[in-house]
C-alpha atoms as a PDB file:
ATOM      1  CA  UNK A   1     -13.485  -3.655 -10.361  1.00  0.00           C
ATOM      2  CA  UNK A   2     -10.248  -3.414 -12.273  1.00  0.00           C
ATOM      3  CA  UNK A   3      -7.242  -5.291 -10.398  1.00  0.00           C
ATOM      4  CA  UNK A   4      -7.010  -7.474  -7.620  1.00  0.00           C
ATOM      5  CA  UNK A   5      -5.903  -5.205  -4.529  1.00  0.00           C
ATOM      6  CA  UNK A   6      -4.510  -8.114  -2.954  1.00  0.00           C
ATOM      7  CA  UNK A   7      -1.605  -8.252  -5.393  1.00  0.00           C
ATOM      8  CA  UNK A   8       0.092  -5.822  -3.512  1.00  0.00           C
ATOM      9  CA  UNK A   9       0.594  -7.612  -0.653  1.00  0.00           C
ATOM     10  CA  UNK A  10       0.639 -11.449  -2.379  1.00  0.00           C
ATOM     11  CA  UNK A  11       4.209 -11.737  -2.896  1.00  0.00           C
ATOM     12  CA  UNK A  12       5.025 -10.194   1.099  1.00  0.00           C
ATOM     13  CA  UNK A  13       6.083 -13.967   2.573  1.00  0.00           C
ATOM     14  CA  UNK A  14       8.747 -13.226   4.953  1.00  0.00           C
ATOM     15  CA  UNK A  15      12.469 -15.098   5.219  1.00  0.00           C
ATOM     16  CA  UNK A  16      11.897 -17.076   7.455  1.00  0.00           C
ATOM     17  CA  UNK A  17      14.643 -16.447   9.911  1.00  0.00           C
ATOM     18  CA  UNK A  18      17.474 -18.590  10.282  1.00  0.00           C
ATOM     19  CA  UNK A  19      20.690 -19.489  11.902  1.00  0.00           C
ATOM     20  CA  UNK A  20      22.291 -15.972  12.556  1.00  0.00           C
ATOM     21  CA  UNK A  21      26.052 -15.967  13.352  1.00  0.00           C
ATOM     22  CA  UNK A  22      26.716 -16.079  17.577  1.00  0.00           C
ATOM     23  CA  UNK A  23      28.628 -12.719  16.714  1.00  0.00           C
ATOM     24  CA  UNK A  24      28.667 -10.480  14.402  1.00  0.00           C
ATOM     25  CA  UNK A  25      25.281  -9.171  12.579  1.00  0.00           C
ATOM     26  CA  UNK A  26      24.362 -10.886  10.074  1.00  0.00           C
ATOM     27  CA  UNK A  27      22.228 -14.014   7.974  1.00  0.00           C
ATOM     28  CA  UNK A  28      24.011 -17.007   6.547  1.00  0.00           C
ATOM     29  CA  UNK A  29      27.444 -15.397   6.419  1.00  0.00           C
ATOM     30  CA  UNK A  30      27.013 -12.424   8.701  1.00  0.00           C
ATOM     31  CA  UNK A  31      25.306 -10.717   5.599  1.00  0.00           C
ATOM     32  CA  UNK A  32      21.513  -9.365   6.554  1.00  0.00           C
ATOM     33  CA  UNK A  33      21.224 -10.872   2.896  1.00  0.00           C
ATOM     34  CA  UNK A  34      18.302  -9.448   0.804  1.00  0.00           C
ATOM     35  CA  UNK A  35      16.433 -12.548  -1.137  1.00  0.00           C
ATOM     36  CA  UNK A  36      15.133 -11.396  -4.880  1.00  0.00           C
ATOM     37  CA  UNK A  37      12.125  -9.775  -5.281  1.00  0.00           C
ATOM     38  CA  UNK A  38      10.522 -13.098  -6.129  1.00  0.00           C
ATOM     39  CA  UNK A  39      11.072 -14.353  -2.749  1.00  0.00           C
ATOM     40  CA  UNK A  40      11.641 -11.162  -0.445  1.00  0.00           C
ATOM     41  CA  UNK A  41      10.215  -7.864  -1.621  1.00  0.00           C
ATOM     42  CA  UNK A  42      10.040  -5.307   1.223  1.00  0.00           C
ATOM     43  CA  UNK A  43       7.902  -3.090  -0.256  1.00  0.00           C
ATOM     44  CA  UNK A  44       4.312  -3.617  -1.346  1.00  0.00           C
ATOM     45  CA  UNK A  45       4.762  -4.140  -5.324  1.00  0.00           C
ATOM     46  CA  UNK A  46       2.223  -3.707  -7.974  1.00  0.00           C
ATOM     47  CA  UNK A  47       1.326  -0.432  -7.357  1.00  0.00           C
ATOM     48  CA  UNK A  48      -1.067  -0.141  -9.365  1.00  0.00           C
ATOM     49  CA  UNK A  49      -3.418  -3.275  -7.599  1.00  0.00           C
ATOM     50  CA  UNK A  50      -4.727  -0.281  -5.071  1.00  0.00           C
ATOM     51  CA  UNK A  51      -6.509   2.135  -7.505  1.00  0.00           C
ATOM     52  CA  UNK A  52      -9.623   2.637  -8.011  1.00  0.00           C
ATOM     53  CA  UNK A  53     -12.312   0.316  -9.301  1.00  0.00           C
ATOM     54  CA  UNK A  54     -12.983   0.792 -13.308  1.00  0.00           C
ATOM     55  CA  UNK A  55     -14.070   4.213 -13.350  1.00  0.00           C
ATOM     56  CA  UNK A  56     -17.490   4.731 -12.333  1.00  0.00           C
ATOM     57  CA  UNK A  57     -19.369   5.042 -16.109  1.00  0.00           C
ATOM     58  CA  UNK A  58     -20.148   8.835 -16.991  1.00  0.00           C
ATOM     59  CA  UNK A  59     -21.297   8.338 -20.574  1.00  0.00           C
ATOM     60  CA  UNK A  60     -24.825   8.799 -19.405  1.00  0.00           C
ATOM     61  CA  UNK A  61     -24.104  11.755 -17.292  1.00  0.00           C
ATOM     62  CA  UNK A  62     -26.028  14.134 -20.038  1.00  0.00           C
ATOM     63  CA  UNK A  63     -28.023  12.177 -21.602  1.00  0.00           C
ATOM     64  CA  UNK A  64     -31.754  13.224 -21.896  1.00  0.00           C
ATOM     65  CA  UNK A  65     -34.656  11.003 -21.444  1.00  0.00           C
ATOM     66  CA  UNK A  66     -36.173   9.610 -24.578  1.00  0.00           C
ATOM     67  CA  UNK A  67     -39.771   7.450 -25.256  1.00  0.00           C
ATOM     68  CA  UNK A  68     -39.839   4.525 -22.948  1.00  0.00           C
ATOM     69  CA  UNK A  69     -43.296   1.891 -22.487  1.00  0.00           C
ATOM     70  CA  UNK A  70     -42.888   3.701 -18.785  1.00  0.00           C
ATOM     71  CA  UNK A  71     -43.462   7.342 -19.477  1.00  0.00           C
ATOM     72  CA  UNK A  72     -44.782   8.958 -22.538  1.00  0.00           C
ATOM     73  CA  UNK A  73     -42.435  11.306 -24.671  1.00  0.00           C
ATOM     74  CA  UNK A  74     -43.707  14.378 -24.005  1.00  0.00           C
ATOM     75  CA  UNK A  75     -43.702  13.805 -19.785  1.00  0.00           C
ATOM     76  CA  UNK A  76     -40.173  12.300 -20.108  1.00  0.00           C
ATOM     77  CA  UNK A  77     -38.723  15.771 -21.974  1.00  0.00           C
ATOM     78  CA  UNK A  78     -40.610  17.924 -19.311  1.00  0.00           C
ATOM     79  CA  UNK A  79     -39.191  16.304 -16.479  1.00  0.00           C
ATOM     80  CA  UNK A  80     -42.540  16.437 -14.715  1.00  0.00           C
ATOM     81  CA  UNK A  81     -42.705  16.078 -11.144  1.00  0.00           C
ATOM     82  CA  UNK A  82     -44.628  13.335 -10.972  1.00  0.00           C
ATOM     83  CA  UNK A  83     -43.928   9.903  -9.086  1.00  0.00           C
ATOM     84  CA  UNK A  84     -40.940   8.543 -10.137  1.00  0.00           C
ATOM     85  CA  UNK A  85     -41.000   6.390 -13.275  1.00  0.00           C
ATOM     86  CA  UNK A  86     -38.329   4.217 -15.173  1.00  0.00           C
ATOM     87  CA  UNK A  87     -37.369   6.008 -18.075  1.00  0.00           C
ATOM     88  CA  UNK A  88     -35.289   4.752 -20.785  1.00  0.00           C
ATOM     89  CA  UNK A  89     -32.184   7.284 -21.547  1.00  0.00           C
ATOM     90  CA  UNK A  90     -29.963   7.254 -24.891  1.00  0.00           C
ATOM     91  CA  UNK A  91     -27.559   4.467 -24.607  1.00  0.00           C
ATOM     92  CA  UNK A  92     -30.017   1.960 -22.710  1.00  0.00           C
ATOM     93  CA  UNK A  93     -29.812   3.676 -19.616  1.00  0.00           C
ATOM     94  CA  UNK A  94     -32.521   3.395 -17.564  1.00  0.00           C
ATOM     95  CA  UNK A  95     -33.483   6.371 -14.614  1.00  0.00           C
ATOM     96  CA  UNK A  96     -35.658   6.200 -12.178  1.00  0.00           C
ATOM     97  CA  UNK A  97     -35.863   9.384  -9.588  1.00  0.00           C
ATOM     98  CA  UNK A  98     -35.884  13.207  -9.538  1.00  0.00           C
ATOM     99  CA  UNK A  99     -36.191  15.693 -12.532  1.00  0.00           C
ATOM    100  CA  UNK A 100     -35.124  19.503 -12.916  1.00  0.00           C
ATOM    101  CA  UNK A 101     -36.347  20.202 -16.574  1.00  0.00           C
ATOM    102  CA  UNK A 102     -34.323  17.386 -18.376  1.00  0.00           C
ATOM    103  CA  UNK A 103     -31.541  17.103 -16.113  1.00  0.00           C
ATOM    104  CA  UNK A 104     -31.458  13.834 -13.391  1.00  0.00           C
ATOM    105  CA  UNK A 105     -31.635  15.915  -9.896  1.00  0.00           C
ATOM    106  CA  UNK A 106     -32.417  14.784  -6.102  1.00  0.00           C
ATOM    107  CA  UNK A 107     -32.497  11.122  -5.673  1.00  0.00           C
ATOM    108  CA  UNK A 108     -32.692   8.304  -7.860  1.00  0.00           C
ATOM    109  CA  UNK A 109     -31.368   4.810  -9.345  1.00  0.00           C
ATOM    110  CA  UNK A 110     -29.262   4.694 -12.595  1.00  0.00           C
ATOM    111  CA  UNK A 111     -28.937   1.474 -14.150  1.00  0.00           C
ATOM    112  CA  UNK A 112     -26.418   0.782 -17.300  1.00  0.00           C
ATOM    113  CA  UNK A 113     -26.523  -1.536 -19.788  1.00  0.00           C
ATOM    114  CA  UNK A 114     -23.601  -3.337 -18.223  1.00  0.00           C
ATOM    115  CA  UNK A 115     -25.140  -4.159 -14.840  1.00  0.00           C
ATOM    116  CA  UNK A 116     -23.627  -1.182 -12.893  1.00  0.00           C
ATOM    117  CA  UNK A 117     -25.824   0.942 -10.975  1.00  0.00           C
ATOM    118  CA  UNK A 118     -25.628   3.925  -9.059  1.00  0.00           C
ATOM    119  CA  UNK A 119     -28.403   4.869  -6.471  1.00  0.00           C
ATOM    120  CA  UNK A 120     -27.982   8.047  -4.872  1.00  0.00           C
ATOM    121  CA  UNK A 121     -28.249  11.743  -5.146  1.00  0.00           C
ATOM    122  CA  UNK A 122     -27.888  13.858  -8.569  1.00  0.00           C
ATOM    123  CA  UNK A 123     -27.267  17.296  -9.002  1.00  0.00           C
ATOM    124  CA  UNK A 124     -28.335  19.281 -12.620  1.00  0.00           C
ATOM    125  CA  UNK A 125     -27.600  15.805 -14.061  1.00  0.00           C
ATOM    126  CA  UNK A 126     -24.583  14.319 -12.721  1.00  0.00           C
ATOM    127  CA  UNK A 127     -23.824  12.219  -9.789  1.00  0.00           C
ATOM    128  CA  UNK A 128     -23.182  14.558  -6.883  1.00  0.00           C
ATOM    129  CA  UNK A 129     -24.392  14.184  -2.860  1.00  0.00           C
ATOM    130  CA  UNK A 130     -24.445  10.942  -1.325  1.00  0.00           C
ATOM    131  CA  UNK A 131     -24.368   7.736  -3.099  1.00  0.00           C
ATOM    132  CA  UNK A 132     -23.792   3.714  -4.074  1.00  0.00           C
ATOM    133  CA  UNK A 133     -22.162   2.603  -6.936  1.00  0.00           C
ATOM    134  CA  UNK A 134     -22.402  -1.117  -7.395  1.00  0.00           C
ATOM    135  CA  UNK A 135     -20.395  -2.689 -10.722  1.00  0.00           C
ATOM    136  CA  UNK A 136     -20.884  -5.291 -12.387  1.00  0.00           C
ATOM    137  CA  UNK A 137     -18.497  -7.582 -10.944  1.00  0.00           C
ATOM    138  CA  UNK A 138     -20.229  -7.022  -7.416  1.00  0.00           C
ATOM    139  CA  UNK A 139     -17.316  -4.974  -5.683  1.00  0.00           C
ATOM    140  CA  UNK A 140     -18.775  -1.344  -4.514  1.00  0.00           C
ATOM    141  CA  UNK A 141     -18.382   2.470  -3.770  1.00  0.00           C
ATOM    142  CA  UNK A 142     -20.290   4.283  -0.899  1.00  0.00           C
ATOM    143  CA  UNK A 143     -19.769   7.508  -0.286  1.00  0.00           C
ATOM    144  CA  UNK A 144     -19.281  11.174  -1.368  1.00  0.00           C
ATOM    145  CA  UNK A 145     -19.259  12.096  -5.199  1.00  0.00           C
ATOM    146  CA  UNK A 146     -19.406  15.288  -6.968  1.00  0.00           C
ATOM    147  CA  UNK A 147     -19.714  15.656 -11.041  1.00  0.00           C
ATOM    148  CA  UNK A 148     -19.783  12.429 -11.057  1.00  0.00           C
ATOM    149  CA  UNK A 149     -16.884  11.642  -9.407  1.00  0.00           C
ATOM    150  CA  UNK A 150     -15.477  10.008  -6.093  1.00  0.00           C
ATOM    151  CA  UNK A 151     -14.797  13.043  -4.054  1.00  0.00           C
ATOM    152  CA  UNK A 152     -14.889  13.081  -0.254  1.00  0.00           C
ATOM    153  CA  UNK A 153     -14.848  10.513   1.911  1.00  0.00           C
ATOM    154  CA  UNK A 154     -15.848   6.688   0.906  1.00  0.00           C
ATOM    155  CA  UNK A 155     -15.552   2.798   0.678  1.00  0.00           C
ATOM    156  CA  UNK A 156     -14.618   0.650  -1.666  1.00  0.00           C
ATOM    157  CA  UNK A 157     -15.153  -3.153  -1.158  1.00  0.00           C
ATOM    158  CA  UNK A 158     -13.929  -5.673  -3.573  1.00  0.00           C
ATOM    159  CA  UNK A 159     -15.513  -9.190  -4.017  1.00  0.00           C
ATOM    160  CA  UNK A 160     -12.552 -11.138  -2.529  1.00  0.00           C
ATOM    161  CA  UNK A 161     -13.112  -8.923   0.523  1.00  0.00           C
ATOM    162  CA  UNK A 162     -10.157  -6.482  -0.027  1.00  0.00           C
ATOM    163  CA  UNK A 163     -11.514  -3.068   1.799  1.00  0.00           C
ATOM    164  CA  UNK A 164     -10.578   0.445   1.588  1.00  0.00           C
ATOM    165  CA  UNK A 165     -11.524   3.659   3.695  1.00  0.00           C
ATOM    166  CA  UNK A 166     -11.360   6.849   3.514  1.00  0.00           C
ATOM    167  CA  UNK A 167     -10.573  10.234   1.421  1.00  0.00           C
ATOM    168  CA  UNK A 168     -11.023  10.949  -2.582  1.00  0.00           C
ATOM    169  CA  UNK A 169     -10.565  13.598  -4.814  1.00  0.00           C
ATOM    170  CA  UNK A 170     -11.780  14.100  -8.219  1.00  0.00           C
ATOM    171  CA  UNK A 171     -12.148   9.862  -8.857  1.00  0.00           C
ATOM    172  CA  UNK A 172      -8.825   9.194  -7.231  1.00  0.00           C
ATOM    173  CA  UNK A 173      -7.785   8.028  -3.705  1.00  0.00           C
ATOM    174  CA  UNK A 174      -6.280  10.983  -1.871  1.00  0.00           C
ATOM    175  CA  UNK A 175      -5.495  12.166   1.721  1.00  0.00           C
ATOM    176  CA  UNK A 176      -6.147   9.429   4.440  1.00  0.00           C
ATOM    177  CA  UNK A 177      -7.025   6.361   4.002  1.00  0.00           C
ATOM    178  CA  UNK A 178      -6.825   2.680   5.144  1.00  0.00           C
ATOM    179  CA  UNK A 179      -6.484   0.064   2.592  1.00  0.00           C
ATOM    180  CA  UNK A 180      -6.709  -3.737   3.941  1.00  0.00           C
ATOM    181  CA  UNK A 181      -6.261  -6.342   1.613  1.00  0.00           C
ATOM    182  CA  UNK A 182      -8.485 -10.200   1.900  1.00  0.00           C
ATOM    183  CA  UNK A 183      -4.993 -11.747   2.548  1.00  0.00           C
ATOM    184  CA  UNK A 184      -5.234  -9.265   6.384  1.00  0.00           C
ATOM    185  CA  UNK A 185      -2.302  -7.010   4.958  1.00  0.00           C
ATOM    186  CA  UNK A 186      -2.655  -3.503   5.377  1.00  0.00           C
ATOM    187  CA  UNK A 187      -2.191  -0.121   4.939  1.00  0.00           C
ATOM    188  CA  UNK A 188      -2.771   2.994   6.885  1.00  0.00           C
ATOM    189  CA  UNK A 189      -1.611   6.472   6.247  1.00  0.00           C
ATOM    190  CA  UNK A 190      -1.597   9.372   3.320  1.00  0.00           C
ATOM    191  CA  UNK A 191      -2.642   8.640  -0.309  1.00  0.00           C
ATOM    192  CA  UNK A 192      -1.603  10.970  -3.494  1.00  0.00           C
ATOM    193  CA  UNK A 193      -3.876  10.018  -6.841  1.00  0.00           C
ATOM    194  CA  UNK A 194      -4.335   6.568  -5.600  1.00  0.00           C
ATOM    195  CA  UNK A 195      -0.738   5.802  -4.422  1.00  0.00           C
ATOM    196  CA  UNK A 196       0.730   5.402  -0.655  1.00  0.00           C
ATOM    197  CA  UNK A 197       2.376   8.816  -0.739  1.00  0.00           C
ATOM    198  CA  UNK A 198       3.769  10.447   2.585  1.00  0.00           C
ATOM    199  CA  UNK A 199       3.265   8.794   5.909  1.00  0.00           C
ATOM    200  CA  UNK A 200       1.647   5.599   6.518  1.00  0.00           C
ATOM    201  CA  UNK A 201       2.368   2.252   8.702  1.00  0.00           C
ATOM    202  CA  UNK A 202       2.135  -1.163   6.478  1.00  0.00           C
ATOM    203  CA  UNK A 203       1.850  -4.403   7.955  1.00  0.00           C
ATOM    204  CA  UNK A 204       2.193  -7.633   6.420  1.00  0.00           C
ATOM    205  CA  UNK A 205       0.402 -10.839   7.463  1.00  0.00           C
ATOM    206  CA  UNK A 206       2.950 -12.673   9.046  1.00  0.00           C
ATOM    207  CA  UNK A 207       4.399 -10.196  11.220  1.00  0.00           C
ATOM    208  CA  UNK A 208       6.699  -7.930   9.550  1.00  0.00           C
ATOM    209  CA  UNK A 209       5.735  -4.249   9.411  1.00  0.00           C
ATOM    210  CA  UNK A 210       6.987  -0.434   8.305  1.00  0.00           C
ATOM    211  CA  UNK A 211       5.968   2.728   9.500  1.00  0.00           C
ATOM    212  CA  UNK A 212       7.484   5.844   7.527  1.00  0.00           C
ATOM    213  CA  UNK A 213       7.657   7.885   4.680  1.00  0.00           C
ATOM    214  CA  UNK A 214       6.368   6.543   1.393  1.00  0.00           C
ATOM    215  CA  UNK A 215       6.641   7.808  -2.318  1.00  0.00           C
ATOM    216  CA  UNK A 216       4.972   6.368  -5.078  1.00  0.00           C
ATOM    217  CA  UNK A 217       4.113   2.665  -3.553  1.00  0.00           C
ATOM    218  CA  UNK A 218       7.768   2.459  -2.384  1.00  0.00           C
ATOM    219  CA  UNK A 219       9.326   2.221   1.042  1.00  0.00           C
ATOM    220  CA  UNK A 220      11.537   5.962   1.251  1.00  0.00           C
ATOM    221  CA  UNK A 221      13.101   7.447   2.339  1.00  0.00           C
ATOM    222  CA  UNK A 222      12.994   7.379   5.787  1.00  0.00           C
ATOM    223  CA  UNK A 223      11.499   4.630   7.867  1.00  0.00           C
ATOM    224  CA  UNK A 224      11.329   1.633  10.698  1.00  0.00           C
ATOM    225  CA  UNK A 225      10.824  -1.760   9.647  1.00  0.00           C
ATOM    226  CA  UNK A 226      10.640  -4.759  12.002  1.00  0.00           C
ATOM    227  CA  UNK A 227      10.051  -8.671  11.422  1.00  0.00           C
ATOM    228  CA  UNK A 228       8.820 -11.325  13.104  1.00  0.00           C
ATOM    229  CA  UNK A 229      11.879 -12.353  14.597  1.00  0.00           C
ATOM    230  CA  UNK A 230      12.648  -9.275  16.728  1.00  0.00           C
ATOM    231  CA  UNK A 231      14.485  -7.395  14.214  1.00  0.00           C
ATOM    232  CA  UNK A 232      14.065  -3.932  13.866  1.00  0.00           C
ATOM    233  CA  UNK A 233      15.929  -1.685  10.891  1.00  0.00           C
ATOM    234  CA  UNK A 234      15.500   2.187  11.242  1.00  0.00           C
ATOM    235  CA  UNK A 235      16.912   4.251   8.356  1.00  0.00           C
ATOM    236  CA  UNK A 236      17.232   5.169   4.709  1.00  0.00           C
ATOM    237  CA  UNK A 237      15.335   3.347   2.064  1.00  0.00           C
ATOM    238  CA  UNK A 238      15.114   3.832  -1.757  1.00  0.00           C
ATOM    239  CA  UNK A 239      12.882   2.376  -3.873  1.00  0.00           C
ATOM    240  CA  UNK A 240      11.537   0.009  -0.773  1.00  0.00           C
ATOM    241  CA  UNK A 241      15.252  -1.423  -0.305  1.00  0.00           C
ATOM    242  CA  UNK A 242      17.421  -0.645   2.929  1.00  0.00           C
ATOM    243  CA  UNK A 243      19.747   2.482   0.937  1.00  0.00           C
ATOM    244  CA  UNK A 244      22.051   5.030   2.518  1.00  0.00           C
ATOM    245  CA  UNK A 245      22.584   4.785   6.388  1.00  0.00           C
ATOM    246  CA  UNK A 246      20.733   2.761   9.073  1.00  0.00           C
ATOM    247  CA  UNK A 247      20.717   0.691  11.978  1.00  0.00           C
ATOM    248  CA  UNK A 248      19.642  -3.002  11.834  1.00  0.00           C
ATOM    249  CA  UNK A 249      19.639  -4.736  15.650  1.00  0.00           C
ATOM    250  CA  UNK A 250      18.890  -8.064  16.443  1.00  0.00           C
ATOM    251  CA  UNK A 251      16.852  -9.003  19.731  1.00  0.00           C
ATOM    252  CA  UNK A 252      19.833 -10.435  21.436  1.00  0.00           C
ATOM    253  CA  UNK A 253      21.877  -7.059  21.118  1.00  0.00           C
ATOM    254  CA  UNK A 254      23.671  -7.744  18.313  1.00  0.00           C
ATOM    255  CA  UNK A 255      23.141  -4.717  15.962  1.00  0.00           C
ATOM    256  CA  UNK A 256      25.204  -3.415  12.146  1.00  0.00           C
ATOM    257  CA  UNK A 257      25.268   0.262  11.876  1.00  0.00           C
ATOM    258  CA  UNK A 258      26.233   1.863   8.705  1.00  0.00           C
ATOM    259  CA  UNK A 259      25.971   1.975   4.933  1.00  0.00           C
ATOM    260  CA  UNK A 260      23.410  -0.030   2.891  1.00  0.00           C
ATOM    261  CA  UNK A 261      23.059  -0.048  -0.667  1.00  0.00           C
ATOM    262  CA  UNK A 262      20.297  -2.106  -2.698  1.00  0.00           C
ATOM    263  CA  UNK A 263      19.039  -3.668   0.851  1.00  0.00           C
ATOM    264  CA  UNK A 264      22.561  -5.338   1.534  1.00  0.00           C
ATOM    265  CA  UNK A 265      24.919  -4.202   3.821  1.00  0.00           C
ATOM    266  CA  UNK A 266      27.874  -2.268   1.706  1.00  0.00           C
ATOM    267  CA  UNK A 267      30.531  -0.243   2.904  1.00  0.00           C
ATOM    268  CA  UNK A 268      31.751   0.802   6.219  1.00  0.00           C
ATOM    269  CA  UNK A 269      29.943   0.555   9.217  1.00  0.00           C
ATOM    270  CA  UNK A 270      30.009  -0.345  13.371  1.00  0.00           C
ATOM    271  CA  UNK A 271      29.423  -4.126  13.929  1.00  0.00           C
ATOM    272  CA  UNK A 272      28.311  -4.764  17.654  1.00  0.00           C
ATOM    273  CA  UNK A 273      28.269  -8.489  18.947  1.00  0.00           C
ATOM    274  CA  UNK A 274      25.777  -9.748  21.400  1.00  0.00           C
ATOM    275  CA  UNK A 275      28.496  -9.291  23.788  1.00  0.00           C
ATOM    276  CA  UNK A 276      28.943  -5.957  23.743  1.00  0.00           C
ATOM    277  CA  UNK A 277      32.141  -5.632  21.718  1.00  0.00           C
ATOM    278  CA  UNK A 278      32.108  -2.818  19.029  1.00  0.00           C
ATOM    279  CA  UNK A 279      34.336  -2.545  15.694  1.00  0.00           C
ATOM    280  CA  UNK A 280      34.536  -0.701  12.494  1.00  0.00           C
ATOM    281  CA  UNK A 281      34.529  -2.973   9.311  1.00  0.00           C
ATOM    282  CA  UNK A 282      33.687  -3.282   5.930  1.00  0.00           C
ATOM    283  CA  UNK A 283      31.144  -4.969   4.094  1.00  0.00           C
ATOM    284  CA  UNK A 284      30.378  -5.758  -0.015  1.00  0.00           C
ATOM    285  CA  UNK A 285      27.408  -6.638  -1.032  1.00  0.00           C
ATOM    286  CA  UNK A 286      25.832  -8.089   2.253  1.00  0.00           C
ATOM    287  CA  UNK A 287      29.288  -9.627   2.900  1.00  0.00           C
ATOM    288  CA  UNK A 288      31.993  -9.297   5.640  1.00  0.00           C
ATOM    289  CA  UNK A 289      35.327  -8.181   4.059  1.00  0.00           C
ATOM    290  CA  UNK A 290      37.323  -7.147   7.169  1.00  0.00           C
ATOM    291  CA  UNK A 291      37.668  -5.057  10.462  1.00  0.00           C
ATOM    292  CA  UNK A 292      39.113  -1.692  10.601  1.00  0.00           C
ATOM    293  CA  UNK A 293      41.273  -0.473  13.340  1.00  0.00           C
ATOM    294  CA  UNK A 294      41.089  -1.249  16.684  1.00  0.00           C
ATOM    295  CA  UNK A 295      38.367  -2.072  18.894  1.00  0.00           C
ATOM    296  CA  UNK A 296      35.516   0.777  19.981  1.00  0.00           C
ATOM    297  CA  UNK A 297      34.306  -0.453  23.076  1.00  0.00           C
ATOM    298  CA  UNK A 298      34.775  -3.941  24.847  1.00  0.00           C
ATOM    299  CA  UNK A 299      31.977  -6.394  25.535  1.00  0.00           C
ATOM    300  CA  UNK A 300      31.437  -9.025  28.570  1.00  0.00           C
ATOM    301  CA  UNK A 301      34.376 -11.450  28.904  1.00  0.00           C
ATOM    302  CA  UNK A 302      35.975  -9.720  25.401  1.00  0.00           C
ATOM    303  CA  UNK A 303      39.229  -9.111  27.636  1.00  0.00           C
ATOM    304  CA  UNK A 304      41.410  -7.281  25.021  1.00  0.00           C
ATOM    305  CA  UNK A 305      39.236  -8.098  21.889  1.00  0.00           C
ATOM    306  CA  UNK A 306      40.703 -11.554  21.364  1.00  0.00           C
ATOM    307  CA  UNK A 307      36.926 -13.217  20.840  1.00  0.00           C
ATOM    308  CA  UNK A 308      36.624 -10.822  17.859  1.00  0.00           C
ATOM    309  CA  UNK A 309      39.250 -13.167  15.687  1.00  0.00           C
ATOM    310  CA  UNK A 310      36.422 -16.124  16.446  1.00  0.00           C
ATOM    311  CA  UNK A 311      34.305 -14.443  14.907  1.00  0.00           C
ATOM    312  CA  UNK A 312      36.057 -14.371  11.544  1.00  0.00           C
ATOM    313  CA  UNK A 313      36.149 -17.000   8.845  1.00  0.00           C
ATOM    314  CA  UNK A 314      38.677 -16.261   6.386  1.00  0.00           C
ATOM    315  CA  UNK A 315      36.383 -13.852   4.512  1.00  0.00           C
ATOM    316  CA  UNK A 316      33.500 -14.232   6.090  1.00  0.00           C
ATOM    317  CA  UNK A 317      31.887 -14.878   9.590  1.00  0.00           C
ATOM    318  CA  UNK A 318      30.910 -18.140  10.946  1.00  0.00           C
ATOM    319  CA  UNK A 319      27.169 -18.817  10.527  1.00  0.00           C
END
C-alpha cells in the first residue's frame, strides 16, 4: 500500500528539555537552539509517506468478459441477467456481479491477478458508487469512488494500523481529512492532492503540537507550536523552521520576541527575564551577542537594571 505513513511522524522525538538559563530566553547558552533534522525536525518530513495506497488497478476497467468453465461464451458477451456467475475477464480478472450489455454495472466483486479486490458498485464498467478496495498487502479503501477513482469521502487503513479519514478527489486526498499514524501522531485539517495544505493542527506523540497554516507538508507560514515543557512559539515559519518574526515564552515568564531565521534566534529582538525586566539585544545564529540600549521596562527586585549584567557571560548567557 505504497509507503509507510508512519514515516512522517518517525523521526518527531522531541529535545528533551534542559537546563534553561535563570534569565534570559534561551537553551544551553540562552540560544532556543534548533538540533539537525536528524535529531529535531519540527515539521512532519517525508511528505510523500501520506499518499495514497498504490493506485487502485484500472487495467481491467474495460475489459470484456471472455470464455470461462463458469459461464459459456455466448452468455458472458450478452451480459445476461442471470444470477451472478464468476467470469474470467482478459488479463485474469475474474467478475462476479451485475451486467449492462458487456459493461460491469450494479454490484459486484473484482478480483486481480495480484490479490487485490474491489467489491462494490460499478457504473457502465468502471468502479463508481460505494465500495471496498482491499490490496494485496492487506491495507484498505472504503468509501466513495467514481471512474474508478477515490472520489468523495473514505478510509484508508494500513496494516501497521496507520488510519486516514476523510475527503478525495479524482484518486488523491483532498479537502478534510484526519490522518493518524500507528506511532498515535496525527494530523487534522485541509489536504491539497494528498499533501497537508492550508489549515490543520499536528500533534506529535510525546507532547509537542502545531496548529496553523501548512503548504506542501511544511510548517508556514503562520502558526503556534507548543512542547511538552510549557513552551509555546507563535509566529512565522518557512519550510517547518521558526523564520521571520515570533514570540517564543517559557512557562515561568521568560519569553524572546523578535527575528528568527532557519529556527534559531537571529537578529534583533526583546528579551524578557522571568523577572519581568525587558531589553533589546541581538542574537546570531541562536546566540546572544549583546544588549541594545537601555532597559524597556523593570522587573521585580531589578532596581535600576543592575541584575541584567548577571545575566551575561562574556558572549553569551549563563546556562
Amino acid at each position: 500500500m505504497g509507503q509507510n505513513p508512519c514515516k512522517a511522524c518517525s523521526k518527531g522525538q522531541d529535545v528533551q528539555a534542559t537546563t534553561i538559563s535563570p534569565g534570559i530566553p534561551g537553551e544551553g547558552g540562552g540560544a532556543d537552539t534548533e538540533r539537525s533534522d536528524a535529531q529535531y525536525p519540527e515539521t512532519p518530513r517525508n511528505a510523500k509517506a501520506i499518499t495514497n495506497p498504490d493506485t487502485p488497478n484500472a487495467d481491467y476497467q474495460t475489459n470484456k468478459a471472455v470464455a470461462s468453465p463458469d459461464k459459456p461464451a455466448e452468455a458472458a458477451a450478452a451480459g445476461e441477467a442471470e444470477a451472478p456467475q464468476k467470469v474470467l475477464l482478459e488479463g485474469n480478472a475474474y467478475y462476479e456481479g451485475g451486467w449492462e450489455g458487456q459493461m460491469k454495472h450494479g454490484d459486484g466483486t473484482l478480483t486481480l491477478p495480484d490479490g487485490a479486490r474491489y467489491v462494490g458498485q460499478f457504473k457502465q464498467d468502471k468502479k463508481s458508487g460505494r465500495g471496498v478496495y482491499c490490496y494485496p498487502s492487506g491495507s484498505t479503501y472504503t468509501g466513495e469512488w467514481d471512474s474508478d477513482l477515490q472520489h468523495g469521502k473514505g478510509e484508508e487503513r494500513w496494516t501497521d494500523g496507520s488510519v486516514f479519514e476523510g475527503e478525495f478527489r479524482r484518486g488523491e486526498k483532498h479537502g478534510r481529512g484526519r490522518f493518524v499514524w500507528s506511532n498515535s501522531c496525527k494530523y487534522d485539517g485541509e489536504f491539497d492532492r494528498n499533501d497537508m495544505h492550508g489549515e490543520g493542527i499536528y500533534t506529535w506523540n510525546d507532547g509537542r503540537g502545531y496548529s496553523g497554516q501548512w503548504e506542501r507538508n511544511a510548517m508556514a507560514p503562520k502558526g503556534t507550536m507548543w512542547w511538552s515543557d510549557g513552551r509555546v512559539f507563535e509566529g512565522d515559519f518557512q519550510d517547518g523552521r521558526k523564520h521571520g518574526e515570533g514570540t517564543l515564552r517559557w512557562p515561568d515568564g521568560r519569553s524572546y520576541s523578535g527575528q528568527w531565521a532557519e529556527g534559531k534566534q537571529h537578529g534583533t529582538a526583546i528579551a524578557c527575564t522571568a523577572k519581568g525586566l525587558k531589553r533589546r539585544s541581538r542574537w546570531k545564529d541562536g546566540k546572544f551577542l549583546d544588549w541594545i540600549g537601555n532597559v524597556i521596562e523593570q522587573g521585580e527586585e531589578d532596581g535600576t537594571g543592575g541584575n541584567a549584567g548577571s545575566l551575561q557571560n562574556g558572549n553569551g548567557v549563563k546556562n
